[in-house]
PDB file of N, CA and C in Angstrom:
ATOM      1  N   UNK A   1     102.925 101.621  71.129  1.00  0.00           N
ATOM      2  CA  UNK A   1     103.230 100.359  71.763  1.00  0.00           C
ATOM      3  C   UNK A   1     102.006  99.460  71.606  1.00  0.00           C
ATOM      4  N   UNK A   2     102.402  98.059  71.358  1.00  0.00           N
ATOM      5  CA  UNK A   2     101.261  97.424  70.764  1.00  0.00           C
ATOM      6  C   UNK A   2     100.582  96.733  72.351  1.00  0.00           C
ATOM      7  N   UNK A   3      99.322  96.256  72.551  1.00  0.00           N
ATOM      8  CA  UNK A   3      98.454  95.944  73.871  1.00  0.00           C
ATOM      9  C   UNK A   3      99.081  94.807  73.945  1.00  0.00           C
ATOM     10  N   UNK A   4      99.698  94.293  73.778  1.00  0.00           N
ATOM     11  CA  UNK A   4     100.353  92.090  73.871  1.00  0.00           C
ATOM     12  C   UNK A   4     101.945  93.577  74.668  1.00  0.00           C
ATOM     13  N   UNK A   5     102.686  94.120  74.213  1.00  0.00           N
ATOM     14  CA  UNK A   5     103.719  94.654  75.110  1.00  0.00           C
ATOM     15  C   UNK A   5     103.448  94.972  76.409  1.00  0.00           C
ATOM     16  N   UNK A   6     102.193  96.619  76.111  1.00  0.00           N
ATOM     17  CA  UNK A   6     101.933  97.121  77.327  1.00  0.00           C
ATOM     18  C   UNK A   6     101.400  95.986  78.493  1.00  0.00           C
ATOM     19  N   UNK A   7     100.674  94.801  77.972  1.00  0.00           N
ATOM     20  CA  UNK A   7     100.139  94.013  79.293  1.00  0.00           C
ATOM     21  C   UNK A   7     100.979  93.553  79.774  1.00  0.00           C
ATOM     22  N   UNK A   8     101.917  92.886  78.881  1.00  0.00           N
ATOM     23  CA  UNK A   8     103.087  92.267  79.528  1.00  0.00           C
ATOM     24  C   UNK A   8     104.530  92.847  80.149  1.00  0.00           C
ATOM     25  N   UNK A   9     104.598  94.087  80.235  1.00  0.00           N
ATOM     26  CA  UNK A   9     105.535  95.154  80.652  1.00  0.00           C
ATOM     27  C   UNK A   9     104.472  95.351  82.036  1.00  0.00           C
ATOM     28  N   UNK A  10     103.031  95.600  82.102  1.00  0.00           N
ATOM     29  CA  UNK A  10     102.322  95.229  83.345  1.00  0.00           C
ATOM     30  C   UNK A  10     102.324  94.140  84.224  1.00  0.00           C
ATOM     31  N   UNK A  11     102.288  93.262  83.794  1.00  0.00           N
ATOM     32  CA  UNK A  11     102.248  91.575  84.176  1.00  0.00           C
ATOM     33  C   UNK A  11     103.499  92.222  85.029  1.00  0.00           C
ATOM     34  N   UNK A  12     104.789  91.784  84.293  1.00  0.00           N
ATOM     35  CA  UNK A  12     106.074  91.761  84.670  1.00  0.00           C
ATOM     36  C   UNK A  12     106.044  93.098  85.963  1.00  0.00           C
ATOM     37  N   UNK A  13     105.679  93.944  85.800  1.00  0.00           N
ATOM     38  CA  UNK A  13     106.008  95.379  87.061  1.00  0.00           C
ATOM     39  C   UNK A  13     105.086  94.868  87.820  1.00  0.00           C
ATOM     40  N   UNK A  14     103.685  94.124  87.561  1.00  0.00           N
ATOM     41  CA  UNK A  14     102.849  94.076  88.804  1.00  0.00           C
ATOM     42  C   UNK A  14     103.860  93.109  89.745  1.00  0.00           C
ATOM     43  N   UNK A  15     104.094  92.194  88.446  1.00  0.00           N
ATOM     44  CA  UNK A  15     104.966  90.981  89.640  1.00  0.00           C
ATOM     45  C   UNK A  15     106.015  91.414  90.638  1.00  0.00           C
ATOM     46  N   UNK A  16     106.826  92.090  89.839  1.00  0.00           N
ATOM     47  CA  UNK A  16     108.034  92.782  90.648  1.00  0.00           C
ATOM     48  C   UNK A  16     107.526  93.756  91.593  1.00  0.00           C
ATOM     49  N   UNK A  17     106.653  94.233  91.620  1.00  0.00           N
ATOM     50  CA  UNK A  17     106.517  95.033  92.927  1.00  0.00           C
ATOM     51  C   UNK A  17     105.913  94.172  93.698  1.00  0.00           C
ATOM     52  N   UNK A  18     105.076  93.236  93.686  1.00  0.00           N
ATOM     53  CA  UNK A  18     104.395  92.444  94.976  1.00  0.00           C
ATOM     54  C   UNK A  18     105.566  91.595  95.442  1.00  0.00           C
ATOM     55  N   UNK A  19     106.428  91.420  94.545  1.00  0.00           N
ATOM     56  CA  UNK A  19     107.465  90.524  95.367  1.00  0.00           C
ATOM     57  C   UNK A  19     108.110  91.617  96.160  1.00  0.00           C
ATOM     58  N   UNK A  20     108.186  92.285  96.108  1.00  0.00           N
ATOM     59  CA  UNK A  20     108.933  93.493  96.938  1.00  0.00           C
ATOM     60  C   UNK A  20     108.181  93.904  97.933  1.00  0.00           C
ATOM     61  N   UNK A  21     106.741  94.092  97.795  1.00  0.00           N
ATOM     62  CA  UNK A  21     106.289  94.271  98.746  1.00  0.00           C
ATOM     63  C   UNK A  21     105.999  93.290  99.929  1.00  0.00           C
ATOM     64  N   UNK A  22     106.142  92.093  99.189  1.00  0.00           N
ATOM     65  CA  UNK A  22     105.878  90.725 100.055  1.00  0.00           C
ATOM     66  C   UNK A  22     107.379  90.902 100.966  1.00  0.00           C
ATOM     67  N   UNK A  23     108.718  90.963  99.923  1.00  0.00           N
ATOM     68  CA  UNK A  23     109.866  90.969 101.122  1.00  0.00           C
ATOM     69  C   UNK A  23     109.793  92.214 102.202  1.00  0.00           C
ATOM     70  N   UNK A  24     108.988  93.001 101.913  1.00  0.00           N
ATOM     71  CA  UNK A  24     109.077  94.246 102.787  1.00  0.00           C
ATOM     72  C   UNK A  24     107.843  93.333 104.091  1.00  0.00           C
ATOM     73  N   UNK A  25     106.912  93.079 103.774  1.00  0.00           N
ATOM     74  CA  UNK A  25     106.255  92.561 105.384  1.00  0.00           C
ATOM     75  C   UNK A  25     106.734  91.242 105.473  1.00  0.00           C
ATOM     76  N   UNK A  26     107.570  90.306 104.995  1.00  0.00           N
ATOM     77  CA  UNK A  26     107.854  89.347 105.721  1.00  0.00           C
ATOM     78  C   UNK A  26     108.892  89.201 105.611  1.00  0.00           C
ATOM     79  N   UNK A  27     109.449  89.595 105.234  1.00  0.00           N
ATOM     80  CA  UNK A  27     111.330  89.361 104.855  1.00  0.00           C
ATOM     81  C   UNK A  27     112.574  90.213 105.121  1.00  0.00           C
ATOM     82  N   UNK A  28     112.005  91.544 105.219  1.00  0.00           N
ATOM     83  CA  UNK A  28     112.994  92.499 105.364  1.00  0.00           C
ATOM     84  C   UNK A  28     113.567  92.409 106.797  1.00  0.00           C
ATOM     85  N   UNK A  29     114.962  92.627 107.259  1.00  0.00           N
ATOM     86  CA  UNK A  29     115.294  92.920 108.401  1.00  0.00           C
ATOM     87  C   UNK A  29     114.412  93.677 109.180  1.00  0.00           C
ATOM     88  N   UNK A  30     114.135  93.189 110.708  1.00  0.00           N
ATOM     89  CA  UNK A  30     113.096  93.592 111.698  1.00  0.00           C
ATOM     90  C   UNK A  30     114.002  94.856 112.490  1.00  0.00           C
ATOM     91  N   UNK A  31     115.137  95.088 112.018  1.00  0.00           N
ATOM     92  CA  UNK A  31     115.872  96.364 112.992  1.00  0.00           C
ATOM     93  C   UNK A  31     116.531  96.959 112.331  1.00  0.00           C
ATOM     94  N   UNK A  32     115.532  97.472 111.144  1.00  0.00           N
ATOM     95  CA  UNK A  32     115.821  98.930 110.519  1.00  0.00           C
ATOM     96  C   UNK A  32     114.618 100.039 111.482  1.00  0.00           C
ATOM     97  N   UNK A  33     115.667 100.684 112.617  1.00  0.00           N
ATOM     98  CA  UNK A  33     115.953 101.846 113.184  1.00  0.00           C
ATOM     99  C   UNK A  33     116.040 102.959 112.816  1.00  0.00           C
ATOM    100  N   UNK A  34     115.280 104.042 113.372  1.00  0.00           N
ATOM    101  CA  UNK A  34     115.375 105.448 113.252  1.00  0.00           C
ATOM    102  C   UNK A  34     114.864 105.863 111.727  1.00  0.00           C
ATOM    103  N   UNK A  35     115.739 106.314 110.447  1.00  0.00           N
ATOM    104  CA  UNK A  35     115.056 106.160 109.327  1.00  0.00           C
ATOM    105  C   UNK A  35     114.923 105.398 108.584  1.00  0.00           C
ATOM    106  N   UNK A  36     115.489 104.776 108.909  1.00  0.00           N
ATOM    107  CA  UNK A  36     115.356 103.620 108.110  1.00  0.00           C
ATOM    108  C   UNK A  36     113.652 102.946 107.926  1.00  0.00           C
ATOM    109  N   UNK A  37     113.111 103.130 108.940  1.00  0.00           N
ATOM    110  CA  UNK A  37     111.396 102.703 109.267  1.00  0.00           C
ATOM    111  C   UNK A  37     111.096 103.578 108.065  1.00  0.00           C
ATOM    112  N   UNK A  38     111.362 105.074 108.329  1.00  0.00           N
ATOM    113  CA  UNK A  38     110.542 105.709 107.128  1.00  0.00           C
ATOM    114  C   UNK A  38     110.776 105.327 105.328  1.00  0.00           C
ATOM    115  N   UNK A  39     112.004 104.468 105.102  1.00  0.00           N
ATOM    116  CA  UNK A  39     112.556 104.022 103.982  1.00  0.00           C
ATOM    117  C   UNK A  39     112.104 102.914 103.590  1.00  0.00           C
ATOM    118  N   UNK A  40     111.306 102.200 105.034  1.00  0.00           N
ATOM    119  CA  UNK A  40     110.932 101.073 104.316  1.00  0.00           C
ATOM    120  C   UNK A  40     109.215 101.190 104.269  1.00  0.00           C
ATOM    121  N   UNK A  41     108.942 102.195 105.019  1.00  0.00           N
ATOM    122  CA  UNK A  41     107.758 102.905 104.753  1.00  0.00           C
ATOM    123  C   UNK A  41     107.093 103.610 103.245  1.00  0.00           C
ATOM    124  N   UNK A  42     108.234 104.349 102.707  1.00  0.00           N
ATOM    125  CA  UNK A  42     108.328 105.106 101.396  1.00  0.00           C
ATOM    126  C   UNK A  42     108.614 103.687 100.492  1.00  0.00           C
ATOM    127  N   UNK A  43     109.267 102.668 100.801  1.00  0.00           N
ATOM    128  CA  UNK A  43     108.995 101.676  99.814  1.00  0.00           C
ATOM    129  C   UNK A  43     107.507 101.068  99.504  1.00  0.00           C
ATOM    130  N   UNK A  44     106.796 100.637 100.775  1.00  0.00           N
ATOM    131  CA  UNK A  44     105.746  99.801 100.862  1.00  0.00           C
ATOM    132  C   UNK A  44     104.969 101.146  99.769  1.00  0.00           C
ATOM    133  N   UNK A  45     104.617 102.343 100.347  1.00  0.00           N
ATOM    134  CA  UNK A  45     103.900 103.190  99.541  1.00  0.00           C
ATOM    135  C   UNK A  45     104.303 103.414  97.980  1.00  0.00           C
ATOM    136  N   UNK A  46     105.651 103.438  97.556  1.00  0.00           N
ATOM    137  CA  UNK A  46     105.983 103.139  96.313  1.00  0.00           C
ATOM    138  C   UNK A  46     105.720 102.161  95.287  1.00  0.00           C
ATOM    139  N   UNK A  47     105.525 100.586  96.248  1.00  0.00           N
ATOM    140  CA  UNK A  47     104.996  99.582  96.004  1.00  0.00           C
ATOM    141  C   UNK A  47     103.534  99.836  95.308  1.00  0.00           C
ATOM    142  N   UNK A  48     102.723 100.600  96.156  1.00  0.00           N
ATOM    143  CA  UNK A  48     101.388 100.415  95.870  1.00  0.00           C
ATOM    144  C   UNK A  48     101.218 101.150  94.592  1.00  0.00           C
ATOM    145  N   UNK A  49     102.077 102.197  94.301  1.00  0.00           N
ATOM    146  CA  UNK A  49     101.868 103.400  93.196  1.00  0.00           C
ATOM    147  C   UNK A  49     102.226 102.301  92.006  1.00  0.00           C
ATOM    148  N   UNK A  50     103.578 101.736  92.014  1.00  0.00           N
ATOM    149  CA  UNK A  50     104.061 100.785  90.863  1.00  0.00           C
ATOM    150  C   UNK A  50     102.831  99.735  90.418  1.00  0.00           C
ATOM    151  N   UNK A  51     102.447  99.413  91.285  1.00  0.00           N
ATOM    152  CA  UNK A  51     101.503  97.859  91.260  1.00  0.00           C
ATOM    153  C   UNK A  51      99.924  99.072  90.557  1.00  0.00           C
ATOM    154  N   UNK A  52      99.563 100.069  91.354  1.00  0.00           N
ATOM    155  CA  UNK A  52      98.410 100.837  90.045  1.00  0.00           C
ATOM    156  C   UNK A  52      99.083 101.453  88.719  1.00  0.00           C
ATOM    157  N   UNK A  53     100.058 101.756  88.686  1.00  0.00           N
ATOM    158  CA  UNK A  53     100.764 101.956  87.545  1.00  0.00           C
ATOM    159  C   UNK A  53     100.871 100.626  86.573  1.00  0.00           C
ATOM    160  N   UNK A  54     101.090  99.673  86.885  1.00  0.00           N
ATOM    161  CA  UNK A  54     100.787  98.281  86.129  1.00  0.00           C
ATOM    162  C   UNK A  54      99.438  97.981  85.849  1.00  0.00           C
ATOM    163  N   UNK A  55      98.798  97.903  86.822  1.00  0.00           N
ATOM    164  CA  UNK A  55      97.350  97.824  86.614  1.00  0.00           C
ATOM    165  C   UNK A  55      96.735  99.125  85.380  1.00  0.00           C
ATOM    166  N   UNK A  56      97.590 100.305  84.803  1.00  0.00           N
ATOM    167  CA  UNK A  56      97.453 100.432  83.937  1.00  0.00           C
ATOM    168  C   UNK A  56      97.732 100.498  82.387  1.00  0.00           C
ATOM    169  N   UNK A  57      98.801  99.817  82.898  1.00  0.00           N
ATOM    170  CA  UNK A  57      99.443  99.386  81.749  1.00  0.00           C
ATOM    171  C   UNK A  57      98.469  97.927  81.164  1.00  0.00           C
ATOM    172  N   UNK A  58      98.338  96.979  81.690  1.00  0.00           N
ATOM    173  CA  UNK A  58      97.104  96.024  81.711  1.00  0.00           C
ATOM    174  C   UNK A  58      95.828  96.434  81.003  1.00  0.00           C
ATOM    175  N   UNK A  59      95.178  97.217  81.832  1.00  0.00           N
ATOM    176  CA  UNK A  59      93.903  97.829  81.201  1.00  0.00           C
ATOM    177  C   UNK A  59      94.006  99.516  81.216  1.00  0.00           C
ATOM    178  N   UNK A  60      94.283  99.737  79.640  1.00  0.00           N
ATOM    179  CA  UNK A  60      94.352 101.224  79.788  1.00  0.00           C
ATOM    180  C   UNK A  60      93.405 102.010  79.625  1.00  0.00           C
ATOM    181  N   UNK A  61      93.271 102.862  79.860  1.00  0.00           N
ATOM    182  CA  UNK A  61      91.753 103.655  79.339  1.00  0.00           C
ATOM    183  C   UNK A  61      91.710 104.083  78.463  1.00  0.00           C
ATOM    184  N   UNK A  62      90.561 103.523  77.616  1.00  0.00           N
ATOM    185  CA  UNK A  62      90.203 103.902  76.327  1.00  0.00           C
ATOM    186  C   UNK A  62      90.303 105.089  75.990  1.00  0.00           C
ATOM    187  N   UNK A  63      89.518 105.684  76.943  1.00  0.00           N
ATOM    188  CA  UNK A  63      88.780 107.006  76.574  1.00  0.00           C
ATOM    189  C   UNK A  63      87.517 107.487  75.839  1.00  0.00           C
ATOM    190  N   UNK A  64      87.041 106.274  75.657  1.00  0.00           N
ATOM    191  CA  UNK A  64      85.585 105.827  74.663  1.00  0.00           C
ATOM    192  C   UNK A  64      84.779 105.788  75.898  1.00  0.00           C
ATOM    193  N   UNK A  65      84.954 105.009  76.991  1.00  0.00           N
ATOM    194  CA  UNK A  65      83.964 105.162  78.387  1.00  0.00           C
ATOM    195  C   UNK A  65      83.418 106.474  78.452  1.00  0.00           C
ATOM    196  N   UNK A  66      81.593 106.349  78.840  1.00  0.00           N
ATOM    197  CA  UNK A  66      80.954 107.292  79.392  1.00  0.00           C
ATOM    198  C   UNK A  66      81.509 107.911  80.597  1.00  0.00           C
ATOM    199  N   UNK A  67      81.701 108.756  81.114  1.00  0.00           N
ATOM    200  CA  UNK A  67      81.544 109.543  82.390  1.00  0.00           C
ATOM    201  C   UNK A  67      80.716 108.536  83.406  1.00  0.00           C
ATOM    202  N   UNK A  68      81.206 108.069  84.569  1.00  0.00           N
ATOM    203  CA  UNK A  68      80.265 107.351  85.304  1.00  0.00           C
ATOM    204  C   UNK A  68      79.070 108.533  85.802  1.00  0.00           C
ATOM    205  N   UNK A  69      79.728 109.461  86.087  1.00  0.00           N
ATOM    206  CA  UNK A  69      78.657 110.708  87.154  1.00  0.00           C
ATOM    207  C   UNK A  69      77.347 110.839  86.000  1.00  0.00           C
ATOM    208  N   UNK A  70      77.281 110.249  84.875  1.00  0.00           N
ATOM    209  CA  UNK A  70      76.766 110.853  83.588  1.00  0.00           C
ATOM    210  C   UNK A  70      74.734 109.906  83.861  1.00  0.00           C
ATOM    211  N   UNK A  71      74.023 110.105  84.137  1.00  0.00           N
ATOM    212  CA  UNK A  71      73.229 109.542  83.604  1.00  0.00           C
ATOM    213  C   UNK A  71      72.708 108.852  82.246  1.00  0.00           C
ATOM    214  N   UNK A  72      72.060 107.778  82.143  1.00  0.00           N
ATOM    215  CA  UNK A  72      71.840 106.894  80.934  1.00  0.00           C
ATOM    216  C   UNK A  72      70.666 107.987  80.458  1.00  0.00           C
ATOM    217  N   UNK A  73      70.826 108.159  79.132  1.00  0.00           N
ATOM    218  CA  UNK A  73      69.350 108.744  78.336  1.00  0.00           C
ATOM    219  C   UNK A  73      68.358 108.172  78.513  1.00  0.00           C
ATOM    220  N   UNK A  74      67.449 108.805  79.071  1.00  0.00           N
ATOM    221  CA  UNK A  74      65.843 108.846  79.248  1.00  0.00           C
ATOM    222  C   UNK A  74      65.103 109.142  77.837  1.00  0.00           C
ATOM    223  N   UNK A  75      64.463 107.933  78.073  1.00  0.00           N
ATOM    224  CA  UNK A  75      62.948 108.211  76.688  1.00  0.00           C
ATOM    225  C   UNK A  75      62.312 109.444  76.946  1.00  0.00           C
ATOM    226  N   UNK A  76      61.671 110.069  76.118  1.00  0.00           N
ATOM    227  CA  UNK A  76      61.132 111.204  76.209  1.00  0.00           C
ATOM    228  C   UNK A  76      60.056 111.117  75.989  1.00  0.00           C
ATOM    229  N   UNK A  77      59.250 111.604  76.469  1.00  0.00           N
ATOM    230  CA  UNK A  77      57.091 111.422  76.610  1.00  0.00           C
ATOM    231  C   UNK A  77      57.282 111.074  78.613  1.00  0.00           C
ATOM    232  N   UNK A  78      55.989 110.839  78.550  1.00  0.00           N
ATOM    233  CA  UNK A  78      55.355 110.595  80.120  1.00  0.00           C
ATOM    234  C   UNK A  78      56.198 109.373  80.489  1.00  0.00           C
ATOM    235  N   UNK A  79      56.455 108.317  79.581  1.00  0.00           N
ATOM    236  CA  UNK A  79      56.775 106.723  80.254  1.00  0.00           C
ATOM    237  C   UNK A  79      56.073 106.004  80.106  1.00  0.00           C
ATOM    238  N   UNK A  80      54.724 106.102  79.806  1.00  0.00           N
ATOM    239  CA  UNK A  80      53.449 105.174  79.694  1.00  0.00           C
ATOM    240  C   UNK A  80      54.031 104.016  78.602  1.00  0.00           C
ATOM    241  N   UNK A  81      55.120 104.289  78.084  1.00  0.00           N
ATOM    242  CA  UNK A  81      55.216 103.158  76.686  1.00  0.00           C
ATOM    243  C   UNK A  81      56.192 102.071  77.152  1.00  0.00           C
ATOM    244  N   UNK A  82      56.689 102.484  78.554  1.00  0.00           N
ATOM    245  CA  UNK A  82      58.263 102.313  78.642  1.00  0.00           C
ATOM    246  C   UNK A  82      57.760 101.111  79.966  1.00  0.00           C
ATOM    247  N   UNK A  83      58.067  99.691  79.800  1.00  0.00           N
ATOM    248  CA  UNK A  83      58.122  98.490  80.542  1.00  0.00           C
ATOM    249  C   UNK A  83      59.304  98.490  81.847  1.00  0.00           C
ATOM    250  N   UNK A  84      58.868  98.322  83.336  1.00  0.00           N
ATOM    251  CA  UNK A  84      59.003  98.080  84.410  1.00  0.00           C
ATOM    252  C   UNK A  84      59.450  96.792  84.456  1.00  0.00           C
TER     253      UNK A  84
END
């Protein structure tokens, strides 16, 4: 899949889930009762998974990135050569 698709198959899912999540805190009926709370609960949390799921479709990982935990290579000798 070429990067001009995947961003824009992102674009498009990020959008569609924030609108969903937007109708879920301001729009949705206020008297969904009993399970219904937990349904619109399992949405809002579904929301958030879709919307990082877009966010990687957007920027995917290379896989060329260093390891963050990784330290940068150190010069080797005492340091005396090496500018502060």
């Amino acid at each position: 899949m070429s990067h001009l698709v995947m961003r824009m198959t992102g674009v498009v899912t990020i959008l569609a889930a924030v609108s969903l999540a937007f109708w879920l805190v301001f729009g949705a009926p206020r008297d969904w009762d009993g399970g219904m709370r937990f349904l619109r609960l399992a949405l809002g949390l579904g929301c958030l998974g879709v919307i990082r799921g877009g966010a990687k479709l957007v920027f995917p990982d290379s896989g060329d990135d260093a390891d963050p935990g990784e330290a940068p290579d150190r010069p080797q000798g005492d340091g005396r050569d090496t500018r502060v």
